[in-house]
C-alpha atoms as a PDB file:
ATOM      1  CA  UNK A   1       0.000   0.000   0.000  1.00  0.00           C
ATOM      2  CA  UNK A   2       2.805   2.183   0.998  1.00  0.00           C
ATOM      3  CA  UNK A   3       4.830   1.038  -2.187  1.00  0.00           C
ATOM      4  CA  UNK A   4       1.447   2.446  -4.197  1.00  0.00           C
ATOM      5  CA  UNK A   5       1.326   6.134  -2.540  1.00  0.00           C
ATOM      6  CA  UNK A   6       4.508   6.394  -3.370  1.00  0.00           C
ATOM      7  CA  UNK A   7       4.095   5.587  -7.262  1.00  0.00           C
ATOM      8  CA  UNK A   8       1.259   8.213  -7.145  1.00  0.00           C
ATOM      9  CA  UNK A   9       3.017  10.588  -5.267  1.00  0.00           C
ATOM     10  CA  UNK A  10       5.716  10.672  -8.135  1.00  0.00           C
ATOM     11  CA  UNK A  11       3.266  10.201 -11.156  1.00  0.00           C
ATOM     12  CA  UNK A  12       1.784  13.836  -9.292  1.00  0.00           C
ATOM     13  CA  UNK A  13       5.197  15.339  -9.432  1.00  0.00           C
ATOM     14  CA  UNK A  14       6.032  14.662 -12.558  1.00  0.00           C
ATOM     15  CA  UNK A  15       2.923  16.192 -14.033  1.00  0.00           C
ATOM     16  CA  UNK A  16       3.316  19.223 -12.365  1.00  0.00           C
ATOM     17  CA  UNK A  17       7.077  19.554 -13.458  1.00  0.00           C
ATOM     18  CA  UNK A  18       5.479  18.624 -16.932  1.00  0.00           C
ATOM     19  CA  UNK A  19       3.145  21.282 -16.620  1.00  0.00           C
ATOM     20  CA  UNK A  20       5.947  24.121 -15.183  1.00  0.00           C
ATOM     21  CA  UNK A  21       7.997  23.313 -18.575  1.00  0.00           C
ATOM     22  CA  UNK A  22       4.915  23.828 -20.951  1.00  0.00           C
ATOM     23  CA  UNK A  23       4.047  26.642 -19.670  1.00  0.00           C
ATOM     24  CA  UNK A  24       7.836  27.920 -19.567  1.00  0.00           C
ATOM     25  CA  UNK A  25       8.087  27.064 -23.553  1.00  0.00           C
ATOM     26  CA  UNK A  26       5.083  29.419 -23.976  1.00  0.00           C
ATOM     27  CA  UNK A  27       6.306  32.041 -21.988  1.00  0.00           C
ATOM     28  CA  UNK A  28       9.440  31.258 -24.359  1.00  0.00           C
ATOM     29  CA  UNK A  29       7.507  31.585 -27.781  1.00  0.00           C
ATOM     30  CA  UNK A  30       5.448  34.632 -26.451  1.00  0.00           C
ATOM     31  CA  UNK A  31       8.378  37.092 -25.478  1.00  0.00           C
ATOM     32  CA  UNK A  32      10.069  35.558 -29.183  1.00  0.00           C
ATOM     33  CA  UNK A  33       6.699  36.693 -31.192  1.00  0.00           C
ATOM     34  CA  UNK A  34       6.849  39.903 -29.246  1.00  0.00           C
ATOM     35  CA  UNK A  35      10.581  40.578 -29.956  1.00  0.00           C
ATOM     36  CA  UNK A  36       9.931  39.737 -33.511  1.00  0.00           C
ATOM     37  CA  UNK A  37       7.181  42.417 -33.618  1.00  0.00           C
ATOM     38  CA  UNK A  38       8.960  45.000 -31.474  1.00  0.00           C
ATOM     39  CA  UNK A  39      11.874  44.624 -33.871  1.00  0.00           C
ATOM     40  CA  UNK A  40       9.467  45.354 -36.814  1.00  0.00           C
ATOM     41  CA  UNK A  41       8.046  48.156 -35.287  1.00  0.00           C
ATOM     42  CA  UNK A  42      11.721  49.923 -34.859  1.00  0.00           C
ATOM     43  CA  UNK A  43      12.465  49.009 -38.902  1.00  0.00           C
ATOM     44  CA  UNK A  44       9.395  50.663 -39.569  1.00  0.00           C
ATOM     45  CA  UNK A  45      10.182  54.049 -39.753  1.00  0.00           C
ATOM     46  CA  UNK A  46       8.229  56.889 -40.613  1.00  0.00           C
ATOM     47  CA  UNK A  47       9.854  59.225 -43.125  1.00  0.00           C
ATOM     48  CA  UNK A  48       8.948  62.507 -44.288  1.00  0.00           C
ATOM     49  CA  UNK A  49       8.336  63.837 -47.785  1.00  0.00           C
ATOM     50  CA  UNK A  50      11.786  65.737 -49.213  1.00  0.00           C
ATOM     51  CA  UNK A  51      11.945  68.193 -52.203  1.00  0.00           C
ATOM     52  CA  UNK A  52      15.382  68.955 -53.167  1.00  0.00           C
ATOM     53  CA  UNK A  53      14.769  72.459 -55.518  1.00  0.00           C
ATOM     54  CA  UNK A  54      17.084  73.482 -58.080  1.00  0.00           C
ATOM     55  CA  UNK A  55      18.132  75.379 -61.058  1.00  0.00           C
ATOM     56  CA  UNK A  56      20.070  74.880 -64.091  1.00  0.00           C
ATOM     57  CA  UNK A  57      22.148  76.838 -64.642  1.00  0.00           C
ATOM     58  CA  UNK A  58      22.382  77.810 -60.603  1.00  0.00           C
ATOM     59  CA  UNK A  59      19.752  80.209 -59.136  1.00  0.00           C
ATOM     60  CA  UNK A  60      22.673  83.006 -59.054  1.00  0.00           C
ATOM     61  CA  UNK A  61      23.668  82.342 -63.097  1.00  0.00           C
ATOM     62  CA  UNK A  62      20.583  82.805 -64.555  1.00  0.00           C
ATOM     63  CA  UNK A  63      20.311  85.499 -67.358  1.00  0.00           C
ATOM     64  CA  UNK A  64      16.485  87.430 -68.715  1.00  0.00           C
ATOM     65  CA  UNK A  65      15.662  86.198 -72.124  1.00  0.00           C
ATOM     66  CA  UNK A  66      17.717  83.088 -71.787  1.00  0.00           C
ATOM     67  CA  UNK A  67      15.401  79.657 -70.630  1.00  0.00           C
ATOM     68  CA  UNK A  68      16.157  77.704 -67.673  1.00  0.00           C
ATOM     69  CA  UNK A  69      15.195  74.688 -65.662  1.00  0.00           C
ATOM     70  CA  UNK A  70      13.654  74.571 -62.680  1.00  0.00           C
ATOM     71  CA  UNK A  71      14.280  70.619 -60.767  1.00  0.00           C
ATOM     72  CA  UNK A  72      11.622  69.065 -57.602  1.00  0.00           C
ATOM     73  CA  UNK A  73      14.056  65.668 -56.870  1.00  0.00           C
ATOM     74  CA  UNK A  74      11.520  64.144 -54.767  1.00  0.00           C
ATOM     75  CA  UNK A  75      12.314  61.308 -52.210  1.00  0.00           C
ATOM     76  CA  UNK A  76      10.515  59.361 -49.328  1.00  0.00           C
ATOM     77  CA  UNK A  77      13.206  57.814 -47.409  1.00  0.00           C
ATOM     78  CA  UNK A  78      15.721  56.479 -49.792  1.00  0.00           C
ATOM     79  CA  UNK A  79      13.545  55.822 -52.340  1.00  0.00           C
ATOM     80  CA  UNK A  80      12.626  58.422 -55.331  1.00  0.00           C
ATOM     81  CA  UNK A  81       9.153  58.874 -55.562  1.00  0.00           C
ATOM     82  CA  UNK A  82       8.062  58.645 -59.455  1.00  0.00           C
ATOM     83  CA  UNK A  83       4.010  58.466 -58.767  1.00  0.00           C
ATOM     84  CA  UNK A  84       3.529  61.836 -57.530  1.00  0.00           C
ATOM     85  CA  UNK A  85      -0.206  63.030 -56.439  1.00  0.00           C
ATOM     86  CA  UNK A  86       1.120  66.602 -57.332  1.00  0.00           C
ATOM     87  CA  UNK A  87       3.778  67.902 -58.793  1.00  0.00           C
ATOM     88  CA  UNK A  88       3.392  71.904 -59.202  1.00  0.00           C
ATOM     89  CA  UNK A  89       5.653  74.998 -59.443  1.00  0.00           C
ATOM     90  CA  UNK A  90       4.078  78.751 -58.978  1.00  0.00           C
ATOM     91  CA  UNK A  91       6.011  81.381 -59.756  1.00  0.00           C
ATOM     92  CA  UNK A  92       6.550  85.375 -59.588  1.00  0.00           C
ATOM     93  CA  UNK A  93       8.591  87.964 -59.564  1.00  0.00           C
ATOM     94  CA  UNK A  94       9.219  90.033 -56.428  1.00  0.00           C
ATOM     95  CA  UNK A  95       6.909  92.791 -55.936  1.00  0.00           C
ATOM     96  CA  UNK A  96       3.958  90.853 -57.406  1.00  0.00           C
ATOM     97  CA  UNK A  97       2.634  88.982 -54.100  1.00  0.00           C
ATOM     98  CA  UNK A  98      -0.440  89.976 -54.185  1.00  0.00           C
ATOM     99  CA  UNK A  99      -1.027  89.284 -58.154  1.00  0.00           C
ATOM    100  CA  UNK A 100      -2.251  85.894 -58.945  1.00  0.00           C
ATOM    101  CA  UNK A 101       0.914  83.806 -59.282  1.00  0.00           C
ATOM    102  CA  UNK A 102       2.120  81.453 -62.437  1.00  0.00           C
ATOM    103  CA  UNK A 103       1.309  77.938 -62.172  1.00  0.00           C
ATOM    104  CA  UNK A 104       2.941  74.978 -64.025  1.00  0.00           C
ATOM    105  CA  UNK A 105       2.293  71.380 -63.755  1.00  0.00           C
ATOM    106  CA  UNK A 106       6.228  69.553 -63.414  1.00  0.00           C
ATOM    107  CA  UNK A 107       6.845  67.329 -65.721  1.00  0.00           C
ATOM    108  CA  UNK A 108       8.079  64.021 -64.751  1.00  0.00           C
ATOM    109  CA  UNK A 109      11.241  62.871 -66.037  1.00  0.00           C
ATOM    110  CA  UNK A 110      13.289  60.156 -63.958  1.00  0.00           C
ATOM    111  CA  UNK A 111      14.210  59.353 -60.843  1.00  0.00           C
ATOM    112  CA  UNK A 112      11.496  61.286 -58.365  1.00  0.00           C
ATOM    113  CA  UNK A 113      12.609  64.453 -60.633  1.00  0.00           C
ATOM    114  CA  UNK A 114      10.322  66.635 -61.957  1.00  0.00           C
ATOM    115  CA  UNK A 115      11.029  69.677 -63.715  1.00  0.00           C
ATOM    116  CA  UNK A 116      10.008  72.901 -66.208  1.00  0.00           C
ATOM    117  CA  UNK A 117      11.353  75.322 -68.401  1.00  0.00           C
ATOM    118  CA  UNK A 118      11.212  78.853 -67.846  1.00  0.00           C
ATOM    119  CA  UNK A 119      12.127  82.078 -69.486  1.00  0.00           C
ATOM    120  CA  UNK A 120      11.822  85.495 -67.929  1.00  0.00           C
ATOM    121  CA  UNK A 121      12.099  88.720 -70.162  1.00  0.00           C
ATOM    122  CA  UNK A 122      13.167  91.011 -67.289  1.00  0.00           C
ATOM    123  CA  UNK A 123      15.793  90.971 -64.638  1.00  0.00           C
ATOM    124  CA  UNK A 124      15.002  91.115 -60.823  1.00  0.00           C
ATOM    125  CA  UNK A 125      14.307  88.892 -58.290  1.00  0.00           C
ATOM    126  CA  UNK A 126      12.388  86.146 -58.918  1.00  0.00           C
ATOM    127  CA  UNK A 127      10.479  82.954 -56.353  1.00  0.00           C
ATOM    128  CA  UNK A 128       9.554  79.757 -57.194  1.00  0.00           C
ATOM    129  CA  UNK A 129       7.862  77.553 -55.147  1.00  0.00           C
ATOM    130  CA  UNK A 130       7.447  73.670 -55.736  1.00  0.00           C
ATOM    131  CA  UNK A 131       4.203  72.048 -54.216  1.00  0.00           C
ATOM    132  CA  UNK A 132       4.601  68.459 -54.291  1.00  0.00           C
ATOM    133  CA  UNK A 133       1.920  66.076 -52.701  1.00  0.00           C
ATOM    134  CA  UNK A 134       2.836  62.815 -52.615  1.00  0.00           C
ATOM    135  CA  UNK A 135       2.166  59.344 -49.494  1.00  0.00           C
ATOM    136  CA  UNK A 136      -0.606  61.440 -48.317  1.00  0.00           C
ATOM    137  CA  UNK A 137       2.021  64.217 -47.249  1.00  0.00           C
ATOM    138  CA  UNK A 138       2.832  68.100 -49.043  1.00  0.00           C
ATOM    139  CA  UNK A 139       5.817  70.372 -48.959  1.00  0.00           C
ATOM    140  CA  UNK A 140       6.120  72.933 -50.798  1.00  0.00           C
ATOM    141  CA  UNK A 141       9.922  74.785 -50.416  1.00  0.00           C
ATOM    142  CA  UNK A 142      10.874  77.765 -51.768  1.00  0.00           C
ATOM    143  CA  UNK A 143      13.912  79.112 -53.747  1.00  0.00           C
ATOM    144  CA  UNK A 144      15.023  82.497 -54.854  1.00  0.00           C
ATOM    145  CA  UNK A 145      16.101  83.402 -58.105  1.00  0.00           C
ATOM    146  CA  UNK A 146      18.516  86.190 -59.090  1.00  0.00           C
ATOM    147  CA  UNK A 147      17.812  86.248 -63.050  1.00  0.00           C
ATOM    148  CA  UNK A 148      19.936  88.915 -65.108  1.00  0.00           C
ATOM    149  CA  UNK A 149      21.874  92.052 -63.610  1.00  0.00           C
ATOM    150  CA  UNK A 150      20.665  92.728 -60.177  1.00  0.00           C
ATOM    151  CA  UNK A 151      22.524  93.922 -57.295  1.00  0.00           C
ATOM    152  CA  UNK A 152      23.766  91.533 -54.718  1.00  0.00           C
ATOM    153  CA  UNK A 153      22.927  92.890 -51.834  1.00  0.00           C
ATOM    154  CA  UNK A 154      19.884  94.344 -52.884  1.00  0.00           C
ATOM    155  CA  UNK A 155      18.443  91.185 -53.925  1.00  0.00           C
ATOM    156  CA  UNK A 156      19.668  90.058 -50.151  1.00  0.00           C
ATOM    157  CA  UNK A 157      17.559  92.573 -48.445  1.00  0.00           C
ATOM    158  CA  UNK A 158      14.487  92.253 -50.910  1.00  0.00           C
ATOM    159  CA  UNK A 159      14.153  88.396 -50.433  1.00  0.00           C
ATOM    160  CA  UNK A 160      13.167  88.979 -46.865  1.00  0.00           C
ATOM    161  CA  UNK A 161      10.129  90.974 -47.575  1.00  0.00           C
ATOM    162  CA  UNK A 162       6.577  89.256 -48.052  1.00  0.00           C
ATOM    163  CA  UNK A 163       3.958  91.908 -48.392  1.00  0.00           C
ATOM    164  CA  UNK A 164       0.777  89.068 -47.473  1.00  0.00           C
ATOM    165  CA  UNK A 165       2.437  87.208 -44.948  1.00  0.00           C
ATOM    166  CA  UNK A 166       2.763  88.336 -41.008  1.00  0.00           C
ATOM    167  CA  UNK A 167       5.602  85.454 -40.321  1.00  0.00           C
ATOM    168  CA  UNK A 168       8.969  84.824 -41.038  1.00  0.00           C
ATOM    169  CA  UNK A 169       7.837  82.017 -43.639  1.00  0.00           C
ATOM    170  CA  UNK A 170       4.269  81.020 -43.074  1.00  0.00           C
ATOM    171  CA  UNK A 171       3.206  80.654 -46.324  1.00  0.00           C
ATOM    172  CA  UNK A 172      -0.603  78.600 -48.400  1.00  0.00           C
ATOM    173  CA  UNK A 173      -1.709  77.317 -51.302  1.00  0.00           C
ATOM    174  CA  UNK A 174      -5.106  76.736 -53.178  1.00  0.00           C
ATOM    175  CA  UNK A 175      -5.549  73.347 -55.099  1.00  0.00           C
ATOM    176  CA  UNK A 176      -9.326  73.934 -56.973  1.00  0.00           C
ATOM    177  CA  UNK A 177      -9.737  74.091 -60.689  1.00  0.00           C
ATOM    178  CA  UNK A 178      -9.231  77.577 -62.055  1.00  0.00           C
ATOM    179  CA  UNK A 179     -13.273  76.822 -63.895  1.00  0.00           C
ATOM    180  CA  UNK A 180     -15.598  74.885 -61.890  1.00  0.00           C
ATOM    181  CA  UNK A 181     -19.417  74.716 -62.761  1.00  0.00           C
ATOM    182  CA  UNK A 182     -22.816  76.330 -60.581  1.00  0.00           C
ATOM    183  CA  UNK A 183     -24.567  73.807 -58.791  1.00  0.00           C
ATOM    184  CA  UNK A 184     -22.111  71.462 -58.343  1.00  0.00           C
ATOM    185  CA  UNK A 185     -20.079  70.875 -54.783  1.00  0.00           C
ATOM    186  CA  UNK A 186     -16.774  72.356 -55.230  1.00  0.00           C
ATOM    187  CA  UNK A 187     -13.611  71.004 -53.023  1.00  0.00           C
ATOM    188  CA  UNK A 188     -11.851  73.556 -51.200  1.00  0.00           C
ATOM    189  CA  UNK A 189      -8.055  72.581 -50.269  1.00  0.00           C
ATOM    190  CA  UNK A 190      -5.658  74.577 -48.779  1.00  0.00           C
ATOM    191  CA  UNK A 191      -2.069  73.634 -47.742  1.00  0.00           C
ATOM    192  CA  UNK A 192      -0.476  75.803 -45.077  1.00  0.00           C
ATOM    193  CA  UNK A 193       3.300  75.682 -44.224  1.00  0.00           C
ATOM    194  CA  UNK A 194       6.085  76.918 -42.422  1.00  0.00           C
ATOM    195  CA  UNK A 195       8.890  77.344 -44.122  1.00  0.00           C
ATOM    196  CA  UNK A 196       9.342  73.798 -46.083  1.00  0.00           C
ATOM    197  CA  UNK A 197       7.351  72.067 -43.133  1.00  0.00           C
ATOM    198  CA  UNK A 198       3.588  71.581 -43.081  1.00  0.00           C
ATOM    199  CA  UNK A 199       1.911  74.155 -40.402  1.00  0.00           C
ATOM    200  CA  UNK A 200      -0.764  72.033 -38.525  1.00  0.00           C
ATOM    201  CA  UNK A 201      -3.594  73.178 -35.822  1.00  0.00           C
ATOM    202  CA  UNK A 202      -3.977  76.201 -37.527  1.00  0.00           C
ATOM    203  CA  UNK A 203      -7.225  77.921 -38.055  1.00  0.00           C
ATOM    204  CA  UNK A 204      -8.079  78.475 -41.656  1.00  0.00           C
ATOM    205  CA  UNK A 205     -10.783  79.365 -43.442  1.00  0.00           C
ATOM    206  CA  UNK A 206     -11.847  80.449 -46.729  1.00  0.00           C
ATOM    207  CA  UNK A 207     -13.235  83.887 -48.083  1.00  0.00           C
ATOM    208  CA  UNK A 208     -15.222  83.604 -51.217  1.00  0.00           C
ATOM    209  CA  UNK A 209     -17.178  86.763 -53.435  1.00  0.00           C
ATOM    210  CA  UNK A 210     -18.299  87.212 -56.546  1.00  0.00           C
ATOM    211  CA  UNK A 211     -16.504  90.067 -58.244  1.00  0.00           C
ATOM    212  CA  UNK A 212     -18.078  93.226 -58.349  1.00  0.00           C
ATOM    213  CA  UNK A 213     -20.490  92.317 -54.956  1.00  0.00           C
ATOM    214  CA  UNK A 214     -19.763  93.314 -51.163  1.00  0.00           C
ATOM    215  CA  UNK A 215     -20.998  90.138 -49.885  1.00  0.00           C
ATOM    216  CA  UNK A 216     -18.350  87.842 -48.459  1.00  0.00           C
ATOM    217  CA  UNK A 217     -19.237  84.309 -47.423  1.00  0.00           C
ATOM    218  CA  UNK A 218     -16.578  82.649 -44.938  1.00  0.00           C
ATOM    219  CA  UNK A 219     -16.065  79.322 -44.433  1.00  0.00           C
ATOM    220  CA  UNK A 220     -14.063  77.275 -42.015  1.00  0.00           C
ATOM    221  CA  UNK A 221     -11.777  74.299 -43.347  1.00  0.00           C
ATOM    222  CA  UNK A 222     -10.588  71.136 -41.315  1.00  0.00           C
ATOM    223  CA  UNK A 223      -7.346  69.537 -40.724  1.00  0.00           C
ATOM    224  CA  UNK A 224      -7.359  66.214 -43.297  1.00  0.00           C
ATOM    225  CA  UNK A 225      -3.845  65.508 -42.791  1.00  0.00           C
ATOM    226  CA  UNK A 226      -0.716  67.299 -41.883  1.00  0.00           C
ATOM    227  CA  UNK A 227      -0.929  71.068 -43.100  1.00  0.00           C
ATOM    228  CA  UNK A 228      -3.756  70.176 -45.418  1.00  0.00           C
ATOM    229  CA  UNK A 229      -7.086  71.899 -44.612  1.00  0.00           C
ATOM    230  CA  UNK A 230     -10.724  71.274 -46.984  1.00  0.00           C
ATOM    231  CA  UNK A 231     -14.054  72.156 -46.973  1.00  0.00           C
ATOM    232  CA  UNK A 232     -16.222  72.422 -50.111  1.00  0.00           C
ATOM    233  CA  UNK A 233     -18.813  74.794 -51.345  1.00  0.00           C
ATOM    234  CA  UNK A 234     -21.846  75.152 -54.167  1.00  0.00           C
ATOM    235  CA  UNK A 235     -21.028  77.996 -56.439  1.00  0.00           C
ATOM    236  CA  UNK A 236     -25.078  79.086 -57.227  1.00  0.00           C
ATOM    237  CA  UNK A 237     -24.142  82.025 -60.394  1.00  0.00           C
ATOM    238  CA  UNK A 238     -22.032  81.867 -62.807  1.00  0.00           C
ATOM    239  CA  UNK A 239     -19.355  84.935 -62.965  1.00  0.00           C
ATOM    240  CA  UNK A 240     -16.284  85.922 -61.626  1.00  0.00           C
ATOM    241  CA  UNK A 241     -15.084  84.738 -58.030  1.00  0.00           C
ATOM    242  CA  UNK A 242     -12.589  85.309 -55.853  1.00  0.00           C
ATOM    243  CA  UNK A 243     -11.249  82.850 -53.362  1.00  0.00           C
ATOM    244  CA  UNK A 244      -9.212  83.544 -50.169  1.00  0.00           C
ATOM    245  CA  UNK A 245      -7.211  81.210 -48.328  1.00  0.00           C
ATOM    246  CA  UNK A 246      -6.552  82.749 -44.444  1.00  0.00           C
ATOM    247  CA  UNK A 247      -4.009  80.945 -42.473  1.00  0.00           C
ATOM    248  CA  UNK A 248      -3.655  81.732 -38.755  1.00  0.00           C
ATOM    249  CA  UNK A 249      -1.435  80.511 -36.005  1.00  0.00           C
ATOM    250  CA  UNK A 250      -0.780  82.275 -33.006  1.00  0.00           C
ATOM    251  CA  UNK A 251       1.537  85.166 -34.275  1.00  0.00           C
ATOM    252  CA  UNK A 252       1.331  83.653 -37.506  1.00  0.00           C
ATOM    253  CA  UNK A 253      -0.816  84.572 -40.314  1.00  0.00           C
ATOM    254  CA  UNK A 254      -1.511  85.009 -44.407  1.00  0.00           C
ATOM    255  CA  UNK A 255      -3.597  84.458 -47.025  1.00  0.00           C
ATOM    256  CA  UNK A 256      -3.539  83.862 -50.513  1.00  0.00           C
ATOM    257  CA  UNK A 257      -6.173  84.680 -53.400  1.00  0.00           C
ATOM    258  CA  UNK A 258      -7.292  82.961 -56.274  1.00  0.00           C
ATOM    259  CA  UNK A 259      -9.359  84.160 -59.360  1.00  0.00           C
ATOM    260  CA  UNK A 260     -11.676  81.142 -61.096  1.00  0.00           C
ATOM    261  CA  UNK A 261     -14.548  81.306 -63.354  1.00  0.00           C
ATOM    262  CA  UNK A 262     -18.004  79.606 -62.854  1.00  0.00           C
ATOM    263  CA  UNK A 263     -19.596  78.378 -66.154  1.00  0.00           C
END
């Protein structure tokens, strides 16, 4: 009898220690599927949008009446991104803020570049501004062109003045269709940035009025993504409108207008 508690005794031990070591081997293969994860999670890094903008000849070498390029080498990471949402460049000379600015569509060529030509027939200073869209993400840097015979230092002190914008580089854009047609829901994007980063939380909002008429309609857009703002609105008459874009940010603000035509 004694010889049989035993043998039970020990059959009881050894399924416990059986049980201990399955559970152990678990514990095992959990923290390994967890390591594996955690070591995904760290590969998976989050990379911003990059716009490399350039000139050929250099922004300093360019002459009036002679045609130049104007290069967006856009990258996401280490890779070159060649399926851009948007590639656009607007354009100006200095002096003409507030005057509705150029816009070209880029042209892709290879390698995330995308490029246009451009010929100006007078010197001075000139901007160009690339506004690339692109993994649900938008920059849009700036560059400043000295084209023909313009003073150094004079072009220095110029390039610092914005005559719309209450910020060191707080600057927007308006994506809409420069003809849209009355009746039908129009989609109101703005970007807003800071410098060549987007500018998020701001409040922005959009001013619209038919040309010729004192009454303004305003109306508030919402963050979609990072420094992209939309809202939408029914044109109801054809005619001339105007469209305002108003950024504003603490001590930050500016807007920027655009002329379309309802049909």
């Amino acid at each position: 009898m004694e010889e049989k508690n035993m043998m039970i005794k020990k059959i009881g031990l050894l399924i416990a220690l059986s049980g201990v070591l399955i559970l152990g081997a678990c514990g095992e293969q959990n923290e390994e599927n967890s390591g594996e994860s955690h070591q995904y999670d760290e590969g998976d890094t989050l990379h911003a949008l990059e716009v490399e903008l350039t000139t050929q000849p250099g922004p300093d070498e360019l002459q009036d009446g002679e045609a130049f390029t104007v290069e967006a080498k856009v990258t996401h990471g280490d890779e070159n991104v060649n399926d851009a949402k948007e590639v656009e460049f607007e354009f100006w000379k200095k002096g003409e803020e507030t005057e509705e600015h150029e816009m070209i569509e880029g042209e892709f060529k290879e390698e995330g570049i995308y490029s246009i030509e451009k010929t100006v027939d007078e010197p001075g200073i000139y901007y160009v501004v690339s506004h690339v869209t692109a993994r649900d993400m938008h920059t849009m840097p700036k560059l400043e062109l000295t084209i023909g015979d313009v003073e150094t230092e004079h072009a220095h002190e110029e390039g610092h003045e914005d005559s719309h914008s209450h910020g060191d580089e707080v600057s927007g854009h308006i994506m809409m269709a420069d003809t849209v047609k009355a009746g039908e829901e129009v989609e109101l994007t703005g970007h807003a940035m800071n410098g060549d980063d987007p500018l998020s939380e701001a409040d922005v909002r959009f001013e619209i009025w038919k040309e010729g008429e004192e009454k303004h309609d305003f109306i508030d857009a919402s963050e979609e993504s990072e420094g992209e703002y939309k809202s939408s609105h029914t044109f109801t008459e054809a005619g001339t409108f105007h469209v305002k874009l108003h950024i504003e940010k603490g001590d930050l603000h500016t807007h920027k207008e655009k002329i379309l035509t309802v049909e």
